[in-house]
Protein backbone atom coordinates (compact mmCIF):
# COMPACT_ATOMS: atom_id res chain seq x y z
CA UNK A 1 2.68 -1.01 2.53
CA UNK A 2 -0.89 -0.66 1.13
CA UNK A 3 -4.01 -2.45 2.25
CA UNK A 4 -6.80 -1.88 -0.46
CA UNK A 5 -9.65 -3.02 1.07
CA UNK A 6 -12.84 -2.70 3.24
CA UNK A 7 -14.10 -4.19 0.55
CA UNK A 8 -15.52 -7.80 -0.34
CA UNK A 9 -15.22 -8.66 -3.85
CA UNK A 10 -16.48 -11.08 -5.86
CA UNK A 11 -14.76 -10.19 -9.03
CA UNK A 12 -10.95 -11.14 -8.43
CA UNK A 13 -9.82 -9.94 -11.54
CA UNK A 14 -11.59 -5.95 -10.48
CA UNK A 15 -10.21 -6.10 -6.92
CA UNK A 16 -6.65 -6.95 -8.63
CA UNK A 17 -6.99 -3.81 -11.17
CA UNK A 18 -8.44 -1.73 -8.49
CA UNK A 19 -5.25 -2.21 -6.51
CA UNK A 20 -2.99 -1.76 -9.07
CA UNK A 21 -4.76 1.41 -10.89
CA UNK A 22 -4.36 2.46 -6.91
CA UNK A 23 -0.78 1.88 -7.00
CA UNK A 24 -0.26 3.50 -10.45
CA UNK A 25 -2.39 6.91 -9.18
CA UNK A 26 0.23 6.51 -5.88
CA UNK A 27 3.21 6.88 -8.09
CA UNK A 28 1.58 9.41 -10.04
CA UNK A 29 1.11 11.50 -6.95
CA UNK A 30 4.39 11.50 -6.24
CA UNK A 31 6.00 12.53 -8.94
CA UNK A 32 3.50 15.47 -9.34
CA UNK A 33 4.65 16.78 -4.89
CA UNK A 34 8.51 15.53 -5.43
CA UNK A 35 9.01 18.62 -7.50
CA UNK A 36 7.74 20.92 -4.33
CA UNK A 37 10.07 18.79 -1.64
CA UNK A 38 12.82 19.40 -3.88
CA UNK A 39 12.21 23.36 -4.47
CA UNK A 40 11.80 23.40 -0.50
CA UNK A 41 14.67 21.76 0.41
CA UNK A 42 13.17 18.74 1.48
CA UNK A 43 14.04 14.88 0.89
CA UNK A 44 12.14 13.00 -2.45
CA UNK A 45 9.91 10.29 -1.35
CA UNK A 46 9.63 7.27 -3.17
CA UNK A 47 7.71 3.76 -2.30
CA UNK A 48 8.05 0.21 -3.29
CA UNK A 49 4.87 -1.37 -3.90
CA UNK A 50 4.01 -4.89 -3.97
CA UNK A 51 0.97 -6.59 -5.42
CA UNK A 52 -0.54 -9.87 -3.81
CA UNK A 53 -3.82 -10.98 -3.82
CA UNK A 54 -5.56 -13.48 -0.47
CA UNK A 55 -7.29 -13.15 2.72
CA UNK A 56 -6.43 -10.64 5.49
CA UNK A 57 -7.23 -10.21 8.68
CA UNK A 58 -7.15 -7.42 10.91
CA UNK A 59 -6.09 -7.32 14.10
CA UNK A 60 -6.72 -4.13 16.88
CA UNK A 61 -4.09 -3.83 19.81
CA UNK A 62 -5.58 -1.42 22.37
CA UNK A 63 -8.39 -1.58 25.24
CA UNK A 64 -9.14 1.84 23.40
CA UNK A 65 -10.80 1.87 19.72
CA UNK A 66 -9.48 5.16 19.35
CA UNK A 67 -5.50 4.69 20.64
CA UNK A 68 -5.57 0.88 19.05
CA UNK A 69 -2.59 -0.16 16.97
CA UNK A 70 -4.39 -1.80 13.66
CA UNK A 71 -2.43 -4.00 11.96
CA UNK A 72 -2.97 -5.76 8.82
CA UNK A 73 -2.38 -9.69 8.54
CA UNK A 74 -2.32 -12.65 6.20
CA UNK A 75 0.04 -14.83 4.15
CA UNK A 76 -1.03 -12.30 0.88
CA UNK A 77 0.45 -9.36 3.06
CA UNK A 78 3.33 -11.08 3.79
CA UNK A 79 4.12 -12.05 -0.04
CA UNK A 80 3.11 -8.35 -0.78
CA UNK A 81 5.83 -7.09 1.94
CA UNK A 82 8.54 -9.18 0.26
CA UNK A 83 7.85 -8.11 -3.60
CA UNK A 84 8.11 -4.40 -2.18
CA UNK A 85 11.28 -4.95 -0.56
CA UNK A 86 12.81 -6.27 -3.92
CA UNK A 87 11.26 -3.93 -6.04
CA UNK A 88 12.92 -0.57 -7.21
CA UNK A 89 12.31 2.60 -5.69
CA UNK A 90 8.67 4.00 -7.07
CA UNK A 91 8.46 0.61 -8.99
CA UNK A 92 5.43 -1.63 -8.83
């Protein structure tokens, strides 16, 4: 899963076609390093993506900035999780 952000946007419409121009150059990367996994030997990757737009939050689990577990939360990132798990393999 992929959290664009760090970002405040007023534009919805530009944070939405940020994301997805992000998710199109992720899929483009892929298919440009699968060829070099395959040549060594080594497993394709592929990724689901899903798309959702809404407030996040994120939480740190740690005493330690550095060693913290970040995690990502929200309803949006919960939609976003279950559109990737239906989608195809490299599919937006």
């Amino acid at each position: 899963m992929l959290g664009y952000g760090g970002y405040v946007y007023d534009d919805i419409v530009k944070a939405c076609r940020n994301a997805l121009n992000c998710s199109r150059a992720v899929l483009e990367i892929i298919k440009v390093i699968n060829p070099a996994f395959k040549a060594n030997e080594l497993a394709e990757m592929t990724v689901r993506i899903g798309l959702a737009y809404g407030h996040t939050s994120v939480a740190l689990y740690g005493k330690s900035l550095d060693k913290a577990n970040i995690e990502i939360i929200g309803p949006s990132i919960s939609l976003a999780s279950k559109i990737a798990s239906v989608a195809k393999p490299n599919q937006i």
